[in-house]
N, C-alpha and C. Protein backbone atom coordinates (compact mmCIF):
# COMPACT_ATOMS: atom_id res chain seq x y z
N UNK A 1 35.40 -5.25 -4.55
CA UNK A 1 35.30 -6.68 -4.71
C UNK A 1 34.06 -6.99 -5.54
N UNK A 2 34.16 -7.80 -6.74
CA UNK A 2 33.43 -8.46 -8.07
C UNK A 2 32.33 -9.09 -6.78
N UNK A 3 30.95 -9.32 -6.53
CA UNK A 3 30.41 -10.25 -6.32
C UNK A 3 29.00 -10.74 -7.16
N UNK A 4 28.37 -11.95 -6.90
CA UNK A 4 27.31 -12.20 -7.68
C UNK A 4 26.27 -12.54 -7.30
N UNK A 5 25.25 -11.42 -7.76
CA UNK A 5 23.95 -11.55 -6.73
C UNK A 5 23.48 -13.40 -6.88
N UNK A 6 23.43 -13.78 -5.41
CA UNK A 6 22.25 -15.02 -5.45
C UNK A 6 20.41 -14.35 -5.72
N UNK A 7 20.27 -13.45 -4.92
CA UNK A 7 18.95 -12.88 -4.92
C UNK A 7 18.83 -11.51 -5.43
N UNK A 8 18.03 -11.11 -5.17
CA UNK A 8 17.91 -9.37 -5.83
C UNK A 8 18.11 -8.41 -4.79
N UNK A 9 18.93 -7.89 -4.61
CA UNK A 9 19.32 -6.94 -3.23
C UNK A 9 19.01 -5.67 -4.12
N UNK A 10 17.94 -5.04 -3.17
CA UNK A 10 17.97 -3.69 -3.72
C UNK A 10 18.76 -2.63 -2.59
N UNK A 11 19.67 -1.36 -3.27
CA UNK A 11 19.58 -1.33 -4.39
C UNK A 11 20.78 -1.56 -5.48
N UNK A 12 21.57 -2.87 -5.25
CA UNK A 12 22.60 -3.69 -5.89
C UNK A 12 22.21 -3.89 -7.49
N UNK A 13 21.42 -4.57 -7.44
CA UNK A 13 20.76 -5.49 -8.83
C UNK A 13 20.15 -6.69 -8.24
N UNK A 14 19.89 -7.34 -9.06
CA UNK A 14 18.45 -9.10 -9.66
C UNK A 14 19.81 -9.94 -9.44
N UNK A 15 18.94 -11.32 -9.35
CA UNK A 15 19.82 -12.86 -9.51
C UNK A 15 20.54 -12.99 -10.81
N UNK A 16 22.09 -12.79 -10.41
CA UNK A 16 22.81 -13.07 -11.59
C UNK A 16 23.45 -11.85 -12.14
N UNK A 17 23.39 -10.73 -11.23
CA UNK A 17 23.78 -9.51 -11.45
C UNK A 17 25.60 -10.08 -10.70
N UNK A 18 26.67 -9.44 -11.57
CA UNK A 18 28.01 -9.59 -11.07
C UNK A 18 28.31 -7.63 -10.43
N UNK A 19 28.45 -7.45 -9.69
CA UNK A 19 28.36 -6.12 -8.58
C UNK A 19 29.87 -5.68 -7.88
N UNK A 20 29.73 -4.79 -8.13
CA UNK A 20 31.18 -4.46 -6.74
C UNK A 20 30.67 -3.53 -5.58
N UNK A 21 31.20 -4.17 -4.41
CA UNK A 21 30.58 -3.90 -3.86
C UNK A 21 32.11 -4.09 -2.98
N UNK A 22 31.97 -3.32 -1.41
CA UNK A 22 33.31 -3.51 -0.42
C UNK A 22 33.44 -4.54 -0.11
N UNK A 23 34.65 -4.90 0.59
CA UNK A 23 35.25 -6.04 0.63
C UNK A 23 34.26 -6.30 1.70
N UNK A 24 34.29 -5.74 2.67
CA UNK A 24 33.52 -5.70 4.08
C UNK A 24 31.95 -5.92 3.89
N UNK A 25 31.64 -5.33 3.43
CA UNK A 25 30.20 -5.62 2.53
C UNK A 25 29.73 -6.90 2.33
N UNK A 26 30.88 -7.07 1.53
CA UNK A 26 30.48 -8.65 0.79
C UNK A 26 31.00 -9.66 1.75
N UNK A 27 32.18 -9.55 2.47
CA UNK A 27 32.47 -10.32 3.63
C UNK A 27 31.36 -10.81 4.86
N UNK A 28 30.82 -9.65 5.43
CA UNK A 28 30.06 -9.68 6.66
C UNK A 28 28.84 -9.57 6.40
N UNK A 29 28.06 -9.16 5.41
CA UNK A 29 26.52 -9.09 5.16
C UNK A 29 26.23 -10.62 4.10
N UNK A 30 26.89 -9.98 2.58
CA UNK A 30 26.05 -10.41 1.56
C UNK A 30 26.25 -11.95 1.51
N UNK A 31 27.87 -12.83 1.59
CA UNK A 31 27.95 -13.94 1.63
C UNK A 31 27.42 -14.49 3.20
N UNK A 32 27.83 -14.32 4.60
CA UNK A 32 26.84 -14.98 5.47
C UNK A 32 25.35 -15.08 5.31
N UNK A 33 24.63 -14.11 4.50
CA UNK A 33 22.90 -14.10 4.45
C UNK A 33 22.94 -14.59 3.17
N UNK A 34 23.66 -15.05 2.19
CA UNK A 34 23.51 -15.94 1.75
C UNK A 34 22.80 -15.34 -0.20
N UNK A 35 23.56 -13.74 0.10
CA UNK A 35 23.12 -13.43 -1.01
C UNK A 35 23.88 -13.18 -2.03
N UNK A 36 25.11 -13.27 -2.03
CA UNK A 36 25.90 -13.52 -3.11
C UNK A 36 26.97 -14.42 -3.06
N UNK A 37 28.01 -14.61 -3.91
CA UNK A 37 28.78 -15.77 -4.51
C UNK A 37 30.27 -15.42 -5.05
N UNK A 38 31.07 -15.43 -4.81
CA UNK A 38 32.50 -15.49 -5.36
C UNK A 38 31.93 -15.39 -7.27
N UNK A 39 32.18 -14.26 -7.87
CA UNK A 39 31.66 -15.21 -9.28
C UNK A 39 32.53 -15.88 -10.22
N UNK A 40 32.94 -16.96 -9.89
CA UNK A 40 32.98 -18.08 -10.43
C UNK A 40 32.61 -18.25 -11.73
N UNK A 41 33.21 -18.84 -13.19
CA UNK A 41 32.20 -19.23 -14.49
C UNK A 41 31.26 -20.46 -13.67
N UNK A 42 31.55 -21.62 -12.69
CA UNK A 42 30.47 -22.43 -12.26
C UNK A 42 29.21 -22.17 -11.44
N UNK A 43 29.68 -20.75 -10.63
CA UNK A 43 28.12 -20.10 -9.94
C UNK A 43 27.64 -19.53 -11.24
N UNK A 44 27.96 -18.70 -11.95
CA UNK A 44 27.92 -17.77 -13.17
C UNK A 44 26.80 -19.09 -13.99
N UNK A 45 27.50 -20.38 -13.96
CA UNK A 45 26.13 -21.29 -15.19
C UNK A 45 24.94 -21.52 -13.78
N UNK A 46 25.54 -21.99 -12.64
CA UNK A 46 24.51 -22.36 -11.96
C UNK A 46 23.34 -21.71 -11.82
N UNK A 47 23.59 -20.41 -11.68
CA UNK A 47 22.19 -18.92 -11.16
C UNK A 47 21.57 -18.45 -12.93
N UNK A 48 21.86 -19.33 -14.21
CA UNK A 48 21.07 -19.11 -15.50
C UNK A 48 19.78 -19.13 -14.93
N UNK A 49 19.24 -20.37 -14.15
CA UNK A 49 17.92 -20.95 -13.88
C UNK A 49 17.42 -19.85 -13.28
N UNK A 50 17.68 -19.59 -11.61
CA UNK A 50 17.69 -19.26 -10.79
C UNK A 50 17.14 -17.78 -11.19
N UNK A 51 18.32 -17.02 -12.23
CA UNK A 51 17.84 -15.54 -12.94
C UNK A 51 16.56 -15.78 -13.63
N UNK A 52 16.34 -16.91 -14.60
CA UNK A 52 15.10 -16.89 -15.63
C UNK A 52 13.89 -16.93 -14.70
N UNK A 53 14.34 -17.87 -13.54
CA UNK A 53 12.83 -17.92 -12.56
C UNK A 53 12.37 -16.57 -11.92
N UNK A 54 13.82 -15.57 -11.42
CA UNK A 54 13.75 -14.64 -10.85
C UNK A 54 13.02 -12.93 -12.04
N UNK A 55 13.36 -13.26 -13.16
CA UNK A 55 12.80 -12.58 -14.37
C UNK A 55 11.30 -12.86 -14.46
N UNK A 56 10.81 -13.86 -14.29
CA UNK A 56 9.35 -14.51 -14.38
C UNK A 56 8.68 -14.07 -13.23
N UNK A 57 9.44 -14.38 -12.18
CA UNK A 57 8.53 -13.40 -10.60
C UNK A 57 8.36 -11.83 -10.91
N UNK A 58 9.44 -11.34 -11.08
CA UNK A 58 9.30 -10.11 -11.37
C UNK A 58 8.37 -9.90 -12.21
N UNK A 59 7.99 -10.40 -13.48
CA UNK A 59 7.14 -9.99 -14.25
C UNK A 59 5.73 -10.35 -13.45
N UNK A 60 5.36 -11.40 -12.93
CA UNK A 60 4.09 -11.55 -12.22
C UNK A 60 3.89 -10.94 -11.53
N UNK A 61 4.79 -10.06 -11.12
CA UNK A 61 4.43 -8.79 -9.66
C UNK A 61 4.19 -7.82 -10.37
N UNK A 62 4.78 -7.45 -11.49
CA UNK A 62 4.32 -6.24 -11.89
C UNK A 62 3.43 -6.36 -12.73
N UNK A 63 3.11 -7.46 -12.98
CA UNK A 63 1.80 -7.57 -14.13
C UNK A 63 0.14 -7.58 -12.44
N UNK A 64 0.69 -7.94 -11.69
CA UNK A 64 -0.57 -7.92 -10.75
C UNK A 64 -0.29 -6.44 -9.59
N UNK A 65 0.88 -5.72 -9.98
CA UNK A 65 0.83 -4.33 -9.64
C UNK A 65 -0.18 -3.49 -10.45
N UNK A 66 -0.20 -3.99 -11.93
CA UNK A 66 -0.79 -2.92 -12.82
C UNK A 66 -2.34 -3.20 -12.86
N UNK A 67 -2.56 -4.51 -12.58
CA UNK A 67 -4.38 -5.20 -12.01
C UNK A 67 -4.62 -4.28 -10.81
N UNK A 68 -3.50 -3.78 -10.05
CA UNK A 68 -3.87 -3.29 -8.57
C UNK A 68 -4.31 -1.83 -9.29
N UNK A 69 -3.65 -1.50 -9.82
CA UNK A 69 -3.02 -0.19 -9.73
C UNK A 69 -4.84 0.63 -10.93
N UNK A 70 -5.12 -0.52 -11.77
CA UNK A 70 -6.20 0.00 -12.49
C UNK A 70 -7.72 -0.27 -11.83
N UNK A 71 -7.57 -1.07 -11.00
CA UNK A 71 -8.74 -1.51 -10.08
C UNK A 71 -9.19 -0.16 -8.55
N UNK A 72 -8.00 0.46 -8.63
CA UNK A 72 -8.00 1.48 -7.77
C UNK A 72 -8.08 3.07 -8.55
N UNK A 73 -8.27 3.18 -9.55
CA UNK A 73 -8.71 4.28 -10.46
C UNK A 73 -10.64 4.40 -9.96
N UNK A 74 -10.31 5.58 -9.55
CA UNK A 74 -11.55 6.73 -9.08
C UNK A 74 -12.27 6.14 -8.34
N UNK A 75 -11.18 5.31 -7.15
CA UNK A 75 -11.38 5.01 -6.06
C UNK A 75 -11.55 6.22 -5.05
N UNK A 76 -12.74 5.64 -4.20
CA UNK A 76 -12.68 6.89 -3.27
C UNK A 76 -12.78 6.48 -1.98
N UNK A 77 -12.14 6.80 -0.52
CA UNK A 77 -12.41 6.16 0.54
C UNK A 77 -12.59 6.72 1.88
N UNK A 78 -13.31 6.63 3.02
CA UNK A 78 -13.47 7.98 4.00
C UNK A 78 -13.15 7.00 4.83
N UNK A 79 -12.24 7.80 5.41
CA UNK A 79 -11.69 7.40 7.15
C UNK A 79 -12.08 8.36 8.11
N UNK A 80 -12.57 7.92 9.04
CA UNK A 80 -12.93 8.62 10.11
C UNK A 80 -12.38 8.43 11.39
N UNK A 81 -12.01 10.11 11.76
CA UNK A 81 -11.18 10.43 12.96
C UNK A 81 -11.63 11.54 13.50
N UNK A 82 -11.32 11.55 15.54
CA UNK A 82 -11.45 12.28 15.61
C UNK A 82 -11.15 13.65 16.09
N UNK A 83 -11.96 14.51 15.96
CA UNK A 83 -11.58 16.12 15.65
C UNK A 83 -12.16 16.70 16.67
N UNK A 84 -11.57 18.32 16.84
CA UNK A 84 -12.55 19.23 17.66
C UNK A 84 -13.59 19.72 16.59
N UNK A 85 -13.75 20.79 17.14
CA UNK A 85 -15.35 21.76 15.90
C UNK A 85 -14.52 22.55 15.04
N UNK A 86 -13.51 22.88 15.40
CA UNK A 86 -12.61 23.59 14.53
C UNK A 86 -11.65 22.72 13.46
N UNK A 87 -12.17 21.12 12.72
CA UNK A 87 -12.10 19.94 12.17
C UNK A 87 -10.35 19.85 12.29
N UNK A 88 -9.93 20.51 13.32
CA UNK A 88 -8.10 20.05 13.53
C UNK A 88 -8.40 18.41 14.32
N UNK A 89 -7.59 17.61 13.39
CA UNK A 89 -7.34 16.26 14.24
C UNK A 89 -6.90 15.63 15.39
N UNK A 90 -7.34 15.34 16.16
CA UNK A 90 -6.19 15.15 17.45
C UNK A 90 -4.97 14.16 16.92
N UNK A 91 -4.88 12.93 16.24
CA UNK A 91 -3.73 12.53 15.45
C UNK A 91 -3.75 13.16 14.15
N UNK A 92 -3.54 12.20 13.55
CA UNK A 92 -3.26 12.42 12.30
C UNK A 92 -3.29 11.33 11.75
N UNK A 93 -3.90 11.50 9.74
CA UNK A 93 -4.31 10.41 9.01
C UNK A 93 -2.67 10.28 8.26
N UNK A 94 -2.06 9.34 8.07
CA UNK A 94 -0.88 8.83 7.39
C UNK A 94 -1.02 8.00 6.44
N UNK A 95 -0.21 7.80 5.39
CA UNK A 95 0.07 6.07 4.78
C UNK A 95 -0.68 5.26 5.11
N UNK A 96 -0.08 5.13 6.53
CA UNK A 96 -0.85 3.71 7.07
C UNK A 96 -2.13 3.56 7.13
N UNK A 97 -2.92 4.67 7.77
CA UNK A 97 -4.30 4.46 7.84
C UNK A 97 -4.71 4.60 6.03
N UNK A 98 -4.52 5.28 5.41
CA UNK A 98 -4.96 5.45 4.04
C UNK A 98 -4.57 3.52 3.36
N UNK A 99 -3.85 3.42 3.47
CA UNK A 99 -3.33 2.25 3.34
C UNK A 99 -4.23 0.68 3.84
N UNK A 100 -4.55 0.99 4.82
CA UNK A 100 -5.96 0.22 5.98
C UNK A 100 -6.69 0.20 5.42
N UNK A 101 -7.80 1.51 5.29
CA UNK A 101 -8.45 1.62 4.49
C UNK A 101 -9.15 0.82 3.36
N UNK A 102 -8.00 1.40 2.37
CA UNK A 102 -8.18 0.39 1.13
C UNK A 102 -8.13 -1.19 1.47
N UNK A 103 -7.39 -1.44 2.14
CA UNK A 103 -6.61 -2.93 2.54
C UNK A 103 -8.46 -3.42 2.59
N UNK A 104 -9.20 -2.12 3.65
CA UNK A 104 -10.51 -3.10 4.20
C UNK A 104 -11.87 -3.21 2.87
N UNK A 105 -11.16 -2.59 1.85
CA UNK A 105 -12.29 -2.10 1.03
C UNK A 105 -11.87 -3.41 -0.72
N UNK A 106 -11.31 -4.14 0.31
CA UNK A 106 -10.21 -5.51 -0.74
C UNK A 106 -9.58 -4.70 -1.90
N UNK A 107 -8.46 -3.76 -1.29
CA UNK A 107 -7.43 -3.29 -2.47
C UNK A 107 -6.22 -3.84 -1.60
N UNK A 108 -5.15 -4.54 -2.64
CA UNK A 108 -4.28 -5.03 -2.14
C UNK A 108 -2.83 -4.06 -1.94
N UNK A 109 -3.10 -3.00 -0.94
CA UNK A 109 -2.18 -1.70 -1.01
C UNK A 109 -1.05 -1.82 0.45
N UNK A 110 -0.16 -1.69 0.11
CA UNK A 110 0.71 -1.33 1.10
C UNK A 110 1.31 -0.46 1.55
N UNK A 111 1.85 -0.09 2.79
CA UNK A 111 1.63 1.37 3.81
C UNK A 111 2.88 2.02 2.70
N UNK A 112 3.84 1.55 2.09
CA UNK A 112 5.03 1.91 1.37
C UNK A 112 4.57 2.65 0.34
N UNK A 113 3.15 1.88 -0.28
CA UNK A 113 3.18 2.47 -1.74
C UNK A 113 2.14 3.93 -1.75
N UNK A 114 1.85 4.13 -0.52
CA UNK A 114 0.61 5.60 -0.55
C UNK A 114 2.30 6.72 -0.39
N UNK A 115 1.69 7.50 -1.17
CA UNK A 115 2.82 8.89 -1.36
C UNK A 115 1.93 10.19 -0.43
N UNK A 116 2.54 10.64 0.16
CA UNK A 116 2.08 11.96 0.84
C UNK A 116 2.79 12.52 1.47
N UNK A 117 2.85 13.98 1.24
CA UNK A 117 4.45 14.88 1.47
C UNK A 117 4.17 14.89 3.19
N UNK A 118 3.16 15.11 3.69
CA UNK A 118 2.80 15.03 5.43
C UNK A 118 1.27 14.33 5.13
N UNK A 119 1.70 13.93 6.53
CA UNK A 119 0.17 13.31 7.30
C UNK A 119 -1.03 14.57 7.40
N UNK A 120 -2.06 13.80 7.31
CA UNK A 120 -3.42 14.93 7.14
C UNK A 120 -3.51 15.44 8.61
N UNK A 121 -3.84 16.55 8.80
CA UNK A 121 -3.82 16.91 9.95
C UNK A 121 -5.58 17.58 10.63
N UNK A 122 -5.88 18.01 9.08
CA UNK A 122 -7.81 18.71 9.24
C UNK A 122 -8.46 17.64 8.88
N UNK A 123 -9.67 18.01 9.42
CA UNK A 123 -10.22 17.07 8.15
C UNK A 123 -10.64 17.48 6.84
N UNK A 124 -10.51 17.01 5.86
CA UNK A 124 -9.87 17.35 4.53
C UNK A 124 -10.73 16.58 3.70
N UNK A 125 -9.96 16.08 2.02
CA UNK A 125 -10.71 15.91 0.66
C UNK A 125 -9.47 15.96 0.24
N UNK A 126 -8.64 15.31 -0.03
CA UNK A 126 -6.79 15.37 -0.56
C UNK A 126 -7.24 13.87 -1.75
N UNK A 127 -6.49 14.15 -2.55
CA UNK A 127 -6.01 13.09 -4.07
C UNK A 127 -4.60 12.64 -3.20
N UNK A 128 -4.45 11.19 -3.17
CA UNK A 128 -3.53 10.72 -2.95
C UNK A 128 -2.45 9.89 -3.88
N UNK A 129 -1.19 10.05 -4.20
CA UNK A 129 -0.75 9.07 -4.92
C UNK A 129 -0.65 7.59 -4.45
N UNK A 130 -0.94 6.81 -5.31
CA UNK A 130 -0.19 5.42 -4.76
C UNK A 130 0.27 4.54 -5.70
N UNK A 131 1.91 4.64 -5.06
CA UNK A 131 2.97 3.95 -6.14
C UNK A 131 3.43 2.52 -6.33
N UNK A 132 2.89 1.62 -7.08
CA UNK A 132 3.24 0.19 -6.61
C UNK A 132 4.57 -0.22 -7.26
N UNK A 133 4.85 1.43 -8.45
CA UNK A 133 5.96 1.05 -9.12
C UNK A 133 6.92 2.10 -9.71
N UNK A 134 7.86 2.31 -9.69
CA UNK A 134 8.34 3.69 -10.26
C UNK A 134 7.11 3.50 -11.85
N UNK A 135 6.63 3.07 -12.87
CA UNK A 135 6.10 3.43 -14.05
C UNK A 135 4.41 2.91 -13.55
N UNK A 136 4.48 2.73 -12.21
CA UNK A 136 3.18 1.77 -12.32
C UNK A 136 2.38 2.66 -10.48
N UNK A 137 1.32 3.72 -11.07
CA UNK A 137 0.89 4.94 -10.31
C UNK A 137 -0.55 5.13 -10.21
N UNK A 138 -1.38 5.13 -9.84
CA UNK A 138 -2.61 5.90 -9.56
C UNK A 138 -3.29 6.56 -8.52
N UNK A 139 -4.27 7.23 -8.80
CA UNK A 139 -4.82 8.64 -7.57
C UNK A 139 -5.73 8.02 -6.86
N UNK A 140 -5.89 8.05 -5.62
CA UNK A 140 -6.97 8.02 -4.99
C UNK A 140 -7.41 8.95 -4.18
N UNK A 141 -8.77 9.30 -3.69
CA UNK A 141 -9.35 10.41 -2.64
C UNK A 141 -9.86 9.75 -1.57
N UNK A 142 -9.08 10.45 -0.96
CA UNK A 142 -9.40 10.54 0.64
C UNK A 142 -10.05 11.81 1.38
N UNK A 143 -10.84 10.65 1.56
CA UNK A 143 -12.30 11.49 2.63
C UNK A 143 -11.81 11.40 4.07
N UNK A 144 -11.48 12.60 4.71
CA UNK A 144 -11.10 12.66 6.33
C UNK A 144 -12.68 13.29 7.01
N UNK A 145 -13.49 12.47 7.39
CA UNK A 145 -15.10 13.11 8.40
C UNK A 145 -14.43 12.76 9.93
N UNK A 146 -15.58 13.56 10.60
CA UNK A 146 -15.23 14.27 11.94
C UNK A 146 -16.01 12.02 12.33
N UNK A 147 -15.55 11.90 13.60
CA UNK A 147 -16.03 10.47 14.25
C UNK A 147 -17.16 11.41 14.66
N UNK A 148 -18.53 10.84 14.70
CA UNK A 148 -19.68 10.84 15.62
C UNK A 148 -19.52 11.19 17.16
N UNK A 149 -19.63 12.18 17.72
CA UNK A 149 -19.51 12.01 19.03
C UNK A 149 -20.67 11.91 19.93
N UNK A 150 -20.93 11.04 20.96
CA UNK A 150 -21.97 10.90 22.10
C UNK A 150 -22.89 12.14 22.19
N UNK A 151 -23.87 12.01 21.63
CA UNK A 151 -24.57 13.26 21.92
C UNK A 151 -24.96 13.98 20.76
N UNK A 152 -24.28 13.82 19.74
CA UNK A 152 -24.77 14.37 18.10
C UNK A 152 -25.57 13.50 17.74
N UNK A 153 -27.19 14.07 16.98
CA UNK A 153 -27.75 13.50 16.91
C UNK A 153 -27.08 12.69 15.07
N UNK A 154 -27.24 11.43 14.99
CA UNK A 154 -26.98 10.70 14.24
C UNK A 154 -27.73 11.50 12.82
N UNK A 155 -26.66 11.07 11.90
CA UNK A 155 -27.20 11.21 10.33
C UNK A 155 -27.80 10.20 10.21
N UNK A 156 -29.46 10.84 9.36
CA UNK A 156 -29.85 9.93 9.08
C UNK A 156 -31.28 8.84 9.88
N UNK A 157 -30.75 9.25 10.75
CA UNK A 157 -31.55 8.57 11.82
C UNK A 157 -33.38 9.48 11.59
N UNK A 158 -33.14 10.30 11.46
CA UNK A 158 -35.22 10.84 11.35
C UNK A 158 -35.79 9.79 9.73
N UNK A 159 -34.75 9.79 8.93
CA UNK A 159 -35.08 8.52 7.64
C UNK A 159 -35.36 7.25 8.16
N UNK A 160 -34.69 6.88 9.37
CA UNK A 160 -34.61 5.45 9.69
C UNK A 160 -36.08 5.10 10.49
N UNK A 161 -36.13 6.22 10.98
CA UNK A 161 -37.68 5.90 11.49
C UNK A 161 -38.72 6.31 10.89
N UNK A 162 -38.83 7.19 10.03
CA UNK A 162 -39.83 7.41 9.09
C UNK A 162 -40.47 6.52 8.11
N UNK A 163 -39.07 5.62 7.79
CA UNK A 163 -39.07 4.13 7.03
C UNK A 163 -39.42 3.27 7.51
N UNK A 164 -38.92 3.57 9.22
CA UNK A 164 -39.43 2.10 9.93
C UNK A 164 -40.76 2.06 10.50
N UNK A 165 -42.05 3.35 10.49
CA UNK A 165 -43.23 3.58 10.33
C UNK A 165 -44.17 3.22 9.54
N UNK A 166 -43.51 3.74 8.28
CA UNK A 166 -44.09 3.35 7.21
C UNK A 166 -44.11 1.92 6.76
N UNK A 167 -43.07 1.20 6.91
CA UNK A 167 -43.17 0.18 6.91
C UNK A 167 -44.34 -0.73 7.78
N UNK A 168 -44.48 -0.51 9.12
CA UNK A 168 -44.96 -0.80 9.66
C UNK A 168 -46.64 -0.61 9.35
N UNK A 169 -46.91 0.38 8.56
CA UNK A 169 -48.25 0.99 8.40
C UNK A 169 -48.53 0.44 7.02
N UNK A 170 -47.55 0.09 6.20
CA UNK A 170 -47.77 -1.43 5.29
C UNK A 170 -48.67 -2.52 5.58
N UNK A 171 -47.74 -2.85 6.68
CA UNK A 171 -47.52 -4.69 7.16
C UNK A 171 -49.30 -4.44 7.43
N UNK A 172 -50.19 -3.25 7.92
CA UNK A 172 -51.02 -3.65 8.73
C UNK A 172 -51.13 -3.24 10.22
N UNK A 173 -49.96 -2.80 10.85
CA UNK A 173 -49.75 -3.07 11.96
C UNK A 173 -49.68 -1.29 12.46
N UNK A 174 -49.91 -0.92 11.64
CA UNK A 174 -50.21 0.82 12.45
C UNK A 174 -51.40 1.82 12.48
């Protein structure tokens, strides 16, 4: 059965695409949700607009995929989880958290578009893909560090007071 996309069903085709698709298909899904049309020459002029607007979105998504996609070049980002001494993870880093991540570091990334054949399981130093588009791709690194646990003495911390001495022996006051 001929039908005619109202919207862009992937992976059918865009607004204004004419499709065959099963009778059943187009019966019980696509016309109740309201996504396609008997095609008609009068739906056929009506969805001209409808396609040109739907051509223009598309292009603004992928023109602010490729702003994403170059703004995240030799990006680098550390998530921290935690591990035994032998740096095996008790979960595991995925998409999603890689995905978080960036989200918190204002990259506008979604859990769909990070590529990784498995979840990190050590803690690691892995190049990640992330796809916002089949032509539209870039790498990022992911830093997996062990979480701090109760009782390790803090990085960093003999600087923090050495600074906060000295400082003090500035002001006058030591």
């Amino acid at each position: 059965m001929k039908v005619l996309l109202r919207k862009d069903v992937d992976p059918l085709g865009i607004v204004g695409d004419v499709v065959d698709v099963s009778e059943g298909y187009a019966r019980n899904y696509l016309f109740p949700q309201g996504l396609a049309l008997q095609p008609t020459k009068g739906n056929m002029r009506a969805l001209t607009k409808e396609r040109a607007a739907a051509a223009e979105r598309r292009r603004l998504a992928l023109e602010q995929m490729r702003r994403a996609a170059q703004a995240l070049e030799g990006v680098e980002v550390t998530i921290v989880a935690a591990a035994n001494e032998e740096g095996v993870l008790y979960g595991s880093v995925g998409p999603r958290e890689i995905a978080h991540a960036l989200v918190e570091e204002g990259h506008p990334v979604k859990t769909e578009y990070v590529r990784m054949s498995s979840p990190l399981r050590h803690l690691d130093r892995i190049t990640v893909e992330v796809r916002f588009a089949p032509d539209i791709k870039t790498e990022v690194k992911v830093w997996v560090v062990r979480e701090r646990q109760e009782g390790e003495p803090q990085e960093g911390a003999t600087e923090t007071a050495q600074t906060t001495e000295g400082a003090a022996n500035e002001s006058g006051n030591g």
